[in-house]
Structure formats: C-alpha cells, structure tokens
N, C-alpha and C. Protein backbone atom coordinates (compact mmCIF):
# COMPACT_ATOMS: atom_id res chain seq x y z
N UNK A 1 -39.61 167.60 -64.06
CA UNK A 1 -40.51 167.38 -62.95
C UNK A 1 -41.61 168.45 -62.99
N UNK A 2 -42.62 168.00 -63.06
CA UNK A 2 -43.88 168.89 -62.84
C UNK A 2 -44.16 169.58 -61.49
N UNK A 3 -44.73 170.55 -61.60
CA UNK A 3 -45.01 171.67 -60.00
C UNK A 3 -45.61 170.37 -59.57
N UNK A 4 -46.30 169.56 -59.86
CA UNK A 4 -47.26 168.68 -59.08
C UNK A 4 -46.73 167.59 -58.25
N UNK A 5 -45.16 167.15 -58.65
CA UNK A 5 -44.49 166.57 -57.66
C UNK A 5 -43.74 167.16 -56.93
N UNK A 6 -43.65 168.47 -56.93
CA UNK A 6 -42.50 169.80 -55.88
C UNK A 6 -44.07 169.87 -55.44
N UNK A 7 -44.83 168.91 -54.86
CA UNK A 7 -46.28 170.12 -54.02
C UNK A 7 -46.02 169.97 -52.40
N UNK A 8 -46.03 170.43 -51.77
CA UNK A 8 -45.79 169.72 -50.23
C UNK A 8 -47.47 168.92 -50.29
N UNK A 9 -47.37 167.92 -49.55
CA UNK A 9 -48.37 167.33 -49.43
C UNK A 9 -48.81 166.83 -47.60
N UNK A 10 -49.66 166.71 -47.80
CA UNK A 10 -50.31 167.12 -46.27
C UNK A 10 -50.36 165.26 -45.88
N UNK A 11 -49.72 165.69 -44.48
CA UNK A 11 -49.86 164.00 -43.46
C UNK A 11 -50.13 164.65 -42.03
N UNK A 12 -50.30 163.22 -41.63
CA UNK A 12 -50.88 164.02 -40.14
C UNK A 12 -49.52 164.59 -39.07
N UNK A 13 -48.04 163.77 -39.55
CA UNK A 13 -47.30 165.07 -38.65
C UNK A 13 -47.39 166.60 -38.54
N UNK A 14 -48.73 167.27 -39.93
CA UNK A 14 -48.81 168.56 -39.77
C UNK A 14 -49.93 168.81 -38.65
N UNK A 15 -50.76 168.03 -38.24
CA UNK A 15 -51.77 167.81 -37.40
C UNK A 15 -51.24 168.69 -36.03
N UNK A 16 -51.82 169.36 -35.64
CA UNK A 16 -51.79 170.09 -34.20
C UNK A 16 -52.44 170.04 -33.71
N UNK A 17 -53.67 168.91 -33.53
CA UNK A 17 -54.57 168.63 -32.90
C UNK A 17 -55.86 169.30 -32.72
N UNK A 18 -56.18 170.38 -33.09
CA UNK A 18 -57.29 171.70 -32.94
C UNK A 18 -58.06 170.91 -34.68
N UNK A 19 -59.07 170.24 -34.21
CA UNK A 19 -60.08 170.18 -35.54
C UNK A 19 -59.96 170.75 -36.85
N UNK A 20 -60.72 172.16 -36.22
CA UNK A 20 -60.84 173.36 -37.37
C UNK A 20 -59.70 173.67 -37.71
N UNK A 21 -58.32 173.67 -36.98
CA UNK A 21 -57.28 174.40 -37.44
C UNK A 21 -56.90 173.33 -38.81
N UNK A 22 -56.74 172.33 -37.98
CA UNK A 22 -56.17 171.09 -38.85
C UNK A 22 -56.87 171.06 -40.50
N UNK A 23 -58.46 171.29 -40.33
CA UNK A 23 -59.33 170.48 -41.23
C UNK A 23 -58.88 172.11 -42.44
N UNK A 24 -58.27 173.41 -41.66
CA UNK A 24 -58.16 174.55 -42.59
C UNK A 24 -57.10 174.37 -43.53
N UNK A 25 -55.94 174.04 -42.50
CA UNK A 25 -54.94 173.63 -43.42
C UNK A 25 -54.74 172.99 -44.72
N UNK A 26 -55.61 171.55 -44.39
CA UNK A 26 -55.78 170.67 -45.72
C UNK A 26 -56.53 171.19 -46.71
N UNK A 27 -57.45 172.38 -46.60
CA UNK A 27 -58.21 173.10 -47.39
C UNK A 27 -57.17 174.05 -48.32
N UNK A 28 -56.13 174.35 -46.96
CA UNK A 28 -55.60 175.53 -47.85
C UNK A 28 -54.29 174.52 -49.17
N UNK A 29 -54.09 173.68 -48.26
CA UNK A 29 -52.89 172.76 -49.52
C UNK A 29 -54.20 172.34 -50.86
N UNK A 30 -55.04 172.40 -50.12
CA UNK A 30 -56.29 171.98 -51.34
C UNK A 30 -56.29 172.95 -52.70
N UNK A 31 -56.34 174.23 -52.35
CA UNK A 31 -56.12 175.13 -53.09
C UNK A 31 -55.12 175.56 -53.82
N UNK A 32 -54.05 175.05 -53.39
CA UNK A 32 -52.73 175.25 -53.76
C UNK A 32 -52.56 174.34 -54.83
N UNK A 33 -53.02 173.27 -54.49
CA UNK A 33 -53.18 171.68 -55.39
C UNK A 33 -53.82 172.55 -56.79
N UNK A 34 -55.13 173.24 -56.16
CA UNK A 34 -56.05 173.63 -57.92
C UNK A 34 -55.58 174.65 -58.52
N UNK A 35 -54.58 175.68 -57.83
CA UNK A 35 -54.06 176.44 -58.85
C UNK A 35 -52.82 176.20 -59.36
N UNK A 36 -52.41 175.13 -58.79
CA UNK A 36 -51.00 174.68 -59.78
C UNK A 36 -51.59 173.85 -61.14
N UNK A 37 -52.41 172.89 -60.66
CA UNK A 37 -53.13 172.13 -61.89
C UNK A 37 -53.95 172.98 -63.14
N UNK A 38 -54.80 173.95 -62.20
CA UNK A 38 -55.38 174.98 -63.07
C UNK A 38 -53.54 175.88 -64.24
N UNK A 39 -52.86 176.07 -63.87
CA UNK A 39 -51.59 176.62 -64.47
C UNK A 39 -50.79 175.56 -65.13
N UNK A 40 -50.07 174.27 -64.76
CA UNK A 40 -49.78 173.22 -65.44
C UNK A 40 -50.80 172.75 -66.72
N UNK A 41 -51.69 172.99 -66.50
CA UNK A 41 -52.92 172.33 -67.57
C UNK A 41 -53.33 173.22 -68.46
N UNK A 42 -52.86 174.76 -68.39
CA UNK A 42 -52.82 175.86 -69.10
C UNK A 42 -54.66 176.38 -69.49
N UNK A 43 -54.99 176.44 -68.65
CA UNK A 43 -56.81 176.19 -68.01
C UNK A 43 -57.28 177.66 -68.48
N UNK A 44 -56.13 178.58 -68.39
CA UNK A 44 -56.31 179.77 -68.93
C UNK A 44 -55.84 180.89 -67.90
N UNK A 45 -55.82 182.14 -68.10
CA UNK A 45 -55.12 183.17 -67.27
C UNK A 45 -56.34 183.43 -66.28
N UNK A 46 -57.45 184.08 -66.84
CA UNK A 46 -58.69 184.33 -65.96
C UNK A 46 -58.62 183.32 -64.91
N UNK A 47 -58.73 182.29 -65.17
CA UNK A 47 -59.52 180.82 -63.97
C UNK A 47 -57.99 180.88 -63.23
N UNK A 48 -57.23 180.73 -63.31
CA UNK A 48 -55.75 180.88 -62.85
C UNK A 48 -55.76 181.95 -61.48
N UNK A 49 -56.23 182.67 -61.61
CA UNK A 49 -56.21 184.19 -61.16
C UNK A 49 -57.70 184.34 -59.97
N UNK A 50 -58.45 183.39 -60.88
CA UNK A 50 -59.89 183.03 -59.53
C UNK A 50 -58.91 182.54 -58.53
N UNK A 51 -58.35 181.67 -59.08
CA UNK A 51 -58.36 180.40 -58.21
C UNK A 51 -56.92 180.88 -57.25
N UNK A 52 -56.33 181.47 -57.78
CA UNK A 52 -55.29 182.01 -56.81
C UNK A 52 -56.20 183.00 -55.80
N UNK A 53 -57.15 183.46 -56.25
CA UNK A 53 -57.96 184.74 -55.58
C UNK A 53 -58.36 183.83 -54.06
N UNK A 54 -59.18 182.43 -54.65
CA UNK A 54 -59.49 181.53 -53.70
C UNK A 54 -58.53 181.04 -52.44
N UNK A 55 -57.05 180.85 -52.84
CA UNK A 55 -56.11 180.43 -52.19
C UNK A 55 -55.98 181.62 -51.40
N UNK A 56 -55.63 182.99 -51.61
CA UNK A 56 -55.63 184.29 -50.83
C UNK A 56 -56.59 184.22 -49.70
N UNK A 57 -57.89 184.24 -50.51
CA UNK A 57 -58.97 184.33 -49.27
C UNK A 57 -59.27 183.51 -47.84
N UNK A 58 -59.04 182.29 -48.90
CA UNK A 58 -58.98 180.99 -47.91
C UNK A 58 -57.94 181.02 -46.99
N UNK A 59 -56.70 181.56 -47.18
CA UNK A 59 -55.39 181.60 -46.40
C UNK A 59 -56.04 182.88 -45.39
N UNK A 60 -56.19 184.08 -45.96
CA UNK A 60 -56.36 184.96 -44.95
C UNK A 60 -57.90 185.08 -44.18
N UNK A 61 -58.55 183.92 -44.42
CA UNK A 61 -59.35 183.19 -43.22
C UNK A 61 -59.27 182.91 -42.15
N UNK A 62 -58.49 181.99 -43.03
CA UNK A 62 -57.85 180.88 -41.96
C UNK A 62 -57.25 181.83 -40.75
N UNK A 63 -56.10 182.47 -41.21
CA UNK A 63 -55.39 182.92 -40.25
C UNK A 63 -56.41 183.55 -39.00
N UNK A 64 -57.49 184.39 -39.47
CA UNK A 64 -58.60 185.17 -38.80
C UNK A 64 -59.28 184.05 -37.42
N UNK A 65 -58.97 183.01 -38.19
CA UNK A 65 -60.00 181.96 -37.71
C UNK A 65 -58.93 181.51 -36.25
N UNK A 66 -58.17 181.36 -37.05
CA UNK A 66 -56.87 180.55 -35.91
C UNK A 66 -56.75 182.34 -34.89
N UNK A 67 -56.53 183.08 -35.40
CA UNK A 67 -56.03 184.15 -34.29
C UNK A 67 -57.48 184.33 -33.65
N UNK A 68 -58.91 183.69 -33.84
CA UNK A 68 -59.87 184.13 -33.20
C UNK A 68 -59.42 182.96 -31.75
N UNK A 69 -59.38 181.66 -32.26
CA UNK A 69 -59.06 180.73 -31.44
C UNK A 69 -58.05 181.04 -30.23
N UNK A 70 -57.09 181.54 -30.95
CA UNK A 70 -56.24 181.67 -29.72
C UNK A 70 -56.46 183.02 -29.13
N UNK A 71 -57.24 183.82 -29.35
CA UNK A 71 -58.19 185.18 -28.36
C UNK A 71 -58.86 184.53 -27.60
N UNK A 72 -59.97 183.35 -27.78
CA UNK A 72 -60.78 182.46 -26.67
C UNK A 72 -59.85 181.99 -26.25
N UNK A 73 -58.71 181.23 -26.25
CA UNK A 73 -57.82 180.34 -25.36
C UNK A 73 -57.12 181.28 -24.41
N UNK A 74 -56.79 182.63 -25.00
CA UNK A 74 -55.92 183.70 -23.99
C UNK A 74 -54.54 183.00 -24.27
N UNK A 75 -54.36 183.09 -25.48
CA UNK A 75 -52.48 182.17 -25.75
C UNK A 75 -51.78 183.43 -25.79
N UNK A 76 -51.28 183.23 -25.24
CA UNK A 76 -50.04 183.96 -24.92
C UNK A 76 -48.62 184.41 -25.77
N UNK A 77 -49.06 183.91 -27.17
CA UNK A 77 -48.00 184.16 -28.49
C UNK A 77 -48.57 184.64 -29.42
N UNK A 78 -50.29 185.39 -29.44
CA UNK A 78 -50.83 185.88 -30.05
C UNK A 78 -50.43 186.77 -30.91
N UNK A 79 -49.89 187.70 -30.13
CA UNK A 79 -48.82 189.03 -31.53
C UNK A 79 -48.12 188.67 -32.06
N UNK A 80 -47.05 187.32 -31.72
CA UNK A 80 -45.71 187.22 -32.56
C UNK A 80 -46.92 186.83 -33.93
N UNK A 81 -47.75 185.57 -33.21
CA UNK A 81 -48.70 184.52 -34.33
C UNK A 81 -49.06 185.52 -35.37
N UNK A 82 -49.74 186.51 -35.06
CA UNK A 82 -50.47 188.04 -35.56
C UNK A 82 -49.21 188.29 -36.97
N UNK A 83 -47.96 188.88 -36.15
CA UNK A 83 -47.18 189.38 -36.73
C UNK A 83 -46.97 188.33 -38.03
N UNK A 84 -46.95 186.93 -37.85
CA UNK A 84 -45.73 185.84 -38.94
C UNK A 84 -47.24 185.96 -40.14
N UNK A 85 -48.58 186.32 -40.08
CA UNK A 85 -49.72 186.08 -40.27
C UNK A 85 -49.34 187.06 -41.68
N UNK A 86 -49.43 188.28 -41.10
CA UNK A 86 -48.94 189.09 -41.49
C UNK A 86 -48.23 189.56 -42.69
N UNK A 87 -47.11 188.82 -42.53
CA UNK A 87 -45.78 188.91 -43.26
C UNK A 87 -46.21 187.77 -44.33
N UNK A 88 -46.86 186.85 -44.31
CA UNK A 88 -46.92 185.46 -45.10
C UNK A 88 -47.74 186.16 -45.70
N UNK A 89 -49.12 186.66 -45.66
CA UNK A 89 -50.47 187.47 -46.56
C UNK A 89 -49.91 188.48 -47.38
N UNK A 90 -48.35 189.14 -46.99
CA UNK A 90 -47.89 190.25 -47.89
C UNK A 90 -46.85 189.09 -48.87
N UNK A 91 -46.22 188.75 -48.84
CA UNK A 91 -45.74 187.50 -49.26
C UNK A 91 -46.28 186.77 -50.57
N UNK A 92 -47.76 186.55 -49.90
CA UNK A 92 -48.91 185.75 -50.71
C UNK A 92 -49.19 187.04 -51.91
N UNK A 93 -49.40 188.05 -51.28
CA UNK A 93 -49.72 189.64 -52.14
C UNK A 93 -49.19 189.69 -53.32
N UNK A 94 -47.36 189.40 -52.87
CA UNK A 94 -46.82 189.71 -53.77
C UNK A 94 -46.55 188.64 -54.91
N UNK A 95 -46.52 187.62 -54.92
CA UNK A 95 -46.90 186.37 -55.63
C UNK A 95 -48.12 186.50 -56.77
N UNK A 96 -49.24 186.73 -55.92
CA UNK A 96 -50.57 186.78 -56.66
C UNK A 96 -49.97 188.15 -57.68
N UNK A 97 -49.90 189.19 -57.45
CA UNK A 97 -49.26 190.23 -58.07
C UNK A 97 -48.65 190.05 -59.31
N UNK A 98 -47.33 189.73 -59.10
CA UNK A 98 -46.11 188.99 -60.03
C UNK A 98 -47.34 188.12 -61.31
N UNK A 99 -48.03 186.87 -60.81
CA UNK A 99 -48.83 186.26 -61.75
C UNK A 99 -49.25 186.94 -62.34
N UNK A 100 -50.34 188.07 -61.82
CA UNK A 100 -51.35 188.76 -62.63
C UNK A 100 -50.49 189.50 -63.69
N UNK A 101 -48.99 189.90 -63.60
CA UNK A 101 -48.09 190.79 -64.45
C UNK A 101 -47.58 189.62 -65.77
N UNK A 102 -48.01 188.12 -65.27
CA UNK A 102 -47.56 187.72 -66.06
C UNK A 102 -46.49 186.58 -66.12
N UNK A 103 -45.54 186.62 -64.77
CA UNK A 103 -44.51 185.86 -64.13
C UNK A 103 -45.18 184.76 -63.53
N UNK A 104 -44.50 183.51 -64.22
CA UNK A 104 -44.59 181.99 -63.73
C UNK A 104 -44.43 182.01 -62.35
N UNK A 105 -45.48 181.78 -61.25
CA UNK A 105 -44.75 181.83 -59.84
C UNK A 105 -44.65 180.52 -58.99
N UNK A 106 -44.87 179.41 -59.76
CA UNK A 106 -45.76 178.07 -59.13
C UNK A 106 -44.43 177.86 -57.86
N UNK A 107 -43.04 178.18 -58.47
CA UNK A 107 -42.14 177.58 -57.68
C UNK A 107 -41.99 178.29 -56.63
N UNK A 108 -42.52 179.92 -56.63
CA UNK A 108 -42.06 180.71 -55.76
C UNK A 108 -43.40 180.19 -54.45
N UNK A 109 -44.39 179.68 -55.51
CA UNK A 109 -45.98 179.52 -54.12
C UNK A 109 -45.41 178.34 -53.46
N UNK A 110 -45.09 177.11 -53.93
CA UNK A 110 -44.85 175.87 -53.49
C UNK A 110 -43.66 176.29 -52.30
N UNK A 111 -42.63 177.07 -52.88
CA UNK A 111 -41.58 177.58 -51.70
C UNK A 111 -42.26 178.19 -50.51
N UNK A 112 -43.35 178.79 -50.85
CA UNK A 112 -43.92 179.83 -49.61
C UNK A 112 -44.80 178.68 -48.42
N UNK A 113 -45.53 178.49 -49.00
CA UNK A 113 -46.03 176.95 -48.64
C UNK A 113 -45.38 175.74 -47.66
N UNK A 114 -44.58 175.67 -48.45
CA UNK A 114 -43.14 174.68 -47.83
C UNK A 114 -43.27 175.03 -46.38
N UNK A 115 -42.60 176.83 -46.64
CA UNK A 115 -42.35 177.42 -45.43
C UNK A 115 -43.57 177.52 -44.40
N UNK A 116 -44.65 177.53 -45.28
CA UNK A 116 -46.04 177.39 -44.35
C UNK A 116 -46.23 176.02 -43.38
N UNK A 117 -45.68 174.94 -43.81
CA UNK A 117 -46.24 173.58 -43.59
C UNK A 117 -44.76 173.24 -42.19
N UNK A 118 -43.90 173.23 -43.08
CA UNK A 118 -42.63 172.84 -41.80
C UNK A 118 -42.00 173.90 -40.65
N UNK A 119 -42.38 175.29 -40.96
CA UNK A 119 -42.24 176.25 -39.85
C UNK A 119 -43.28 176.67 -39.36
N UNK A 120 -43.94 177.00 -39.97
CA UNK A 120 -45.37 177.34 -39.32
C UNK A 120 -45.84 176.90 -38.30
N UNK A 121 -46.30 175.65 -39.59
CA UNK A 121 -47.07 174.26 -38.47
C UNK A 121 -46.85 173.74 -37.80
N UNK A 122 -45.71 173.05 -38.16
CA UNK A 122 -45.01 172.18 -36.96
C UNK A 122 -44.28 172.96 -36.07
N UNK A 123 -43.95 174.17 -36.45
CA UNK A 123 -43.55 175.00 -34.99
C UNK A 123 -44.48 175.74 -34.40
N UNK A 124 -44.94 176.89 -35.02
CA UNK A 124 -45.65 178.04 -34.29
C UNK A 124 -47.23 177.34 -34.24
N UNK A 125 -47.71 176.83 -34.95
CA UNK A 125 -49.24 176.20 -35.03
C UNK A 125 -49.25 174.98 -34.26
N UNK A 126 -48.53 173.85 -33.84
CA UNK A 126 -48.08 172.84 -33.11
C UNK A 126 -48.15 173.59 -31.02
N UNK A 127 -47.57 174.46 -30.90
CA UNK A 127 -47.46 175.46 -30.03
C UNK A 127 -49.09 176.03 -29.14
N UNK A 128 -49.49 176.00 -30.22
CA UNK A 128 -51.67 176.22 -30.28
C UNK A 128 -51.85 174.94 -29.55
N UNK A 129 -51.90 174.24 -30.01
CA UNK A 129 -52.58 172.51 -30.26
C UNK A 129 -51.76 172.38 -28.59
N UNK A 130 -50.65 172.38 -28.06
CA UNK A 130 -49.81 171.78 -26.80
C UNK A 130 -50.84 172.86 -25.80
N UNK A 131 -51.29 174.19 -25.87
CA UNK A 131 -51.35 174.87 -24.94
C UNK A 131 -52.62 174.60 -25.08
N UNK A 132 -53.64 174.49 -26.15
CA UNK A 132 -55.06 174.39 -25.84
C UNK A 132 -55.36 172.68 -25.20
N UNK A 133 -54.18 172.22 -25.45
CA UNK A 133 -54.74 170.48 -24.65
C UNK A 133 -54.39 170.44 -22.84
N UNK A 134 -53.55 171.40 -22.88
CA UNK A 134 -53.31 171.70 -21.16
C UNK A 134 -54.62 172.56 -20.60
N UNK A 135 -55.58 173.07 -21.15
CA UNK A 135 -56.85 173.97 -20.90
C UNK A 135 -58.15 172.85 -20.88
N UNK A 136 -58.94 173.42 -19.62
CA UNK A 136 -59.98 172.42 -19.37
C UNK A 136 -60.97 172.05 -20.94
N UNK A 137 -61.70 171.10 -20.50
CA UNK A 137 -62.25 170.65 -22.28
C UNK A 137 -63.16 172.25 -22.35
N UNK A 138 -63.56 172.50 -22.02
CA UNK A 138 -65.01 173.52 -22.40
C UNK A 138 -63.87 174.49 -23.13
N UNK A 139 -62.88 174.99 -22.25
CA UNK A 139 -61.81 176.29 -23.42
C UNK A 139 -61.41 175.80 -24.05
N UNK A 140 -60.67 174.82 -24.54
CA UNK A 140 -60.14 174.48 -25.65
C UNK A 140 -60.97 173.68 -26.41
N UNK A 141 -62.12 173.57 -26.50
CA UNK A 141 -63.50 173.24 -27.29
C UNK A 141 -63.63 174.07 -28.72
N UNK A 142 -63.01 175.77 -28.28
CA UNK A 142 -62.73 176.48 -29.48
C UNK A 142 -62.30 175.90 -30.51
N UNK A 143 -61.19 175.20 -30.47
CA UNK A 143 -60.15 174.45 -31.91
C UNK A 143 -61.19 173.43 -32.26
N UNK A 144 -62.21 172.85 -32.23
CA UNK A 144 -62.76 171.57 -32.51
C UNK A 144 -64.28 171.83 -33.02
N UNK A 145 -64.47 173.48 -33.40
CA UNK A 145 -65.39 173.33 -34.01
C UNK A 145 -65.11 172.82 -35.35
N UNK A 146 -66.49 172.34 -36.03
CA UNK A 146 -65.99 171.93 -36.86
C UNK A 146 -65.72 172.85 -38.45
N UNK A 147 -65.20 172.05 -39.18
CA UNK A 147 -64.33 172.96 -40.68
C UNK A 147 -65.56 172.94 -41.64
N UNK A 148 -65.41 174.25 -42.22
CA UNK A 148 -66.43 174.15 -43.67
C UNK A 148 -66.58 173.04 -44.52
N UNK A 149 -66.99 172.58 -45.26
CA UNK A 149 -67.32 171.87 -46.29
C UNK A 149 -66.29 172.53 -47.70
N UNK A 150 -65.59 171.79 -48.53
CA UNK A 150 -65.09 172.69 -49.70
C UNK A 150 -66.15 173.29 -50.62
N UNK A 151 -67.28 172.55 -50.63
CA UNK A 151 -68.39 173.13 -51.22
C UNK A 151 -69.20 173.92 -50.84
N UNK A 152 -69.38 173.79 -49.03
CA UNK A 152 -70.41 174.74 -48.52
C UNK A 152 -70.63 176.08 -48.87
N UNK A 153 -71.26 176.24 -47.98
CA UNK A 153 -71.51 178.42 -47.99
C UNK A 153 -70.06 178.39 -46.98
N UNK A 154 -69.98 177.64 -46.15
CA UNK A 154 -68.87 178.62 -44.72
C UNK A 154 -67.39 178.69 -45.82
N UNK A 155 -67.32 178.36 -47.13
CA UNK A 155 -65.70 177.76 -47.65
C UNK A 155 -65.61 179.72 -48.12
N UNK A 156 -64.84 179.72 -47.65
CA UNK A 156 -64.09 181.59 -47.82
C UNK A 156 -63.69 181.41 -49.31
N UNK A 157 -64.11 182.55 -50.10
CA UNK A 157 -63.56 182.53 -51.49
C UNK A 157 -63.99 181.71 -52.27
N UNK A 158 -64.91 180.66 -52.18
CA UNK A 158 -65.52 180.00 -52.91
C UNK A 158 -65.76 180.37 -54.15
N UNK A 159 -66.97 181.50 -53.86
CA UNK A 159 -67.97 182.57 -54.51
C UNK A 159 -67.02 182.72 -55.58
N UNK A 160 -65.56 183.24 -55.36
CA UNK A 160 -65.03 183.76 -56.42
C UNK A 160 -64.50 183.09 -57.59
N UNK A 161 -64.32 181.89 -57.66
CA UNK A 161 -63.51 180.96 -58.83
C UNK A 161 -65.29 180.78 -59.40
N UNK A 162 -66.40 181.12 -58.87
CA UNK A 162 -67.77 180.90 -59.89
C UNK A 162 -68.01 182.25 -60.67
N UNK A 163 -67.45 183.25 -60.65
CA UNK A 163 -67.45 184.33 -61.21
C UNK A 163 -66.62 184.52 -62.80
C-alpha cells in the first residue's frame, strides 16, 4: 500500500463551520497530499524538504489564524487551544527534523495528521464553530473571512517550495 492510500482525506464531517478555518484545513491536507507524492515519486531530497518547509508554515499559520479568531470571539478554551497548538508544531519539528537526517517519516506525518483531523477537528476545532454560531452575526463574522488562494500572495510558505 502506498502512503497515498494511508492519507486521511478531507470530507465535510471535518467542517466546523468557520469559512477560513475550514477552507485552512483543506489547504493544510493539501500539503500533506504534495509532500507525500513529492517523496513516493522520489522528486528528490531538496523539493521534499521545501515542501515539508511549506506544510510547517502553512500549519503554523493556520494555528495563528484560528487562535486570532478565537481572541475576537473571547472563546473561552483559548489556552488549552494555545497549548494542543503547541505541542502538534513541536511534533511537526520533530518529523521535519528526522527527514532532513534522512529517516522515512511519511507514516509518522500521516499518523500526526490522523491525530490532527479526528481529535483536533472534530473535537477541539468543532467546539470554535458551536460557540461562534451562538454569537451575534457581526462577532462571529471573524471565522468567515475568506481563505487564501493556494496560489495567491496570502498562501503562508508558498515563497518557499519556489526557492
């Protein structure tokens, strides 16, 4: 079996309703998608190593983005959210790490991931989405700006897989 059928793949039960949060997510499985293919397809070590660079950045965006959201909403699980943010980016650290030394990690990212998509999301990120729909439309307007483009200028880390 190829990493490409162990990928978690994105449906809308990961949906938590917040636009931007939602539209980040599918960005970030997006990335995950190009550095397993970029590594299965043996694309080379350099581009491997962008493109994981991309998945880093884009992940620790995101998170920035979502903990800005729930600072305008005033949510009330902000530090634990902060804290799990945290622990997943050192996580991600050590992964990207391991590769650059040389160690196959596709199974260890897809595992981390996993854990991103069915605990995360559907628990702690699901949690966002219930408390910003109980808040009048103008505050919870935050989650619904809208998501970068994968091509735009706003896509985090872009810059770096062109280097």
């Amino acid at each position: 079996m190829s990493d490409n059928e162990m990928l978690p793949t994105w449906s809308r039960t990961f949906e938590v309703g917040l636009e931007r949060i939602d539209c980040e997510h599918k960005m970030i499985l997006s990335a995950l998608t190009d550095f397993l293919i970029t590594v299965e397809n043996d694309l080379g070590q350099r581009l491997a190593i962008r493109v994981l660079r991309v998945l880093y950045n884009y992940t620790k965006s995101h998170f920035e983005n979502e903990e800005q959201i729930m600072r305008d909403i005033e949510y009330e699980l902000l530090d634990e959210h902060h804290w799990w943010h945290g622990e997943f980016l050192e996580r991600l650290e050590g992964v990207r790490d391991r590769f650059q030394s040389g160690e196959n990690v596709c199974e260890s990212l897809i595992g981390l991931f996993r854990n991103f998509l069915h605990q995360h999301i559907l628990v702690d990120d699901a949690k966002i989405g219930e408390f910003a729909r109980g808040l009048p439309l103008a505050i919870s307007a935050f989650g619904r700006l809208p998501c970068p483009s994968e091509d735009g200028p706003g896509h985090p880390g872009r810059a770096d897989i062109d280097r």
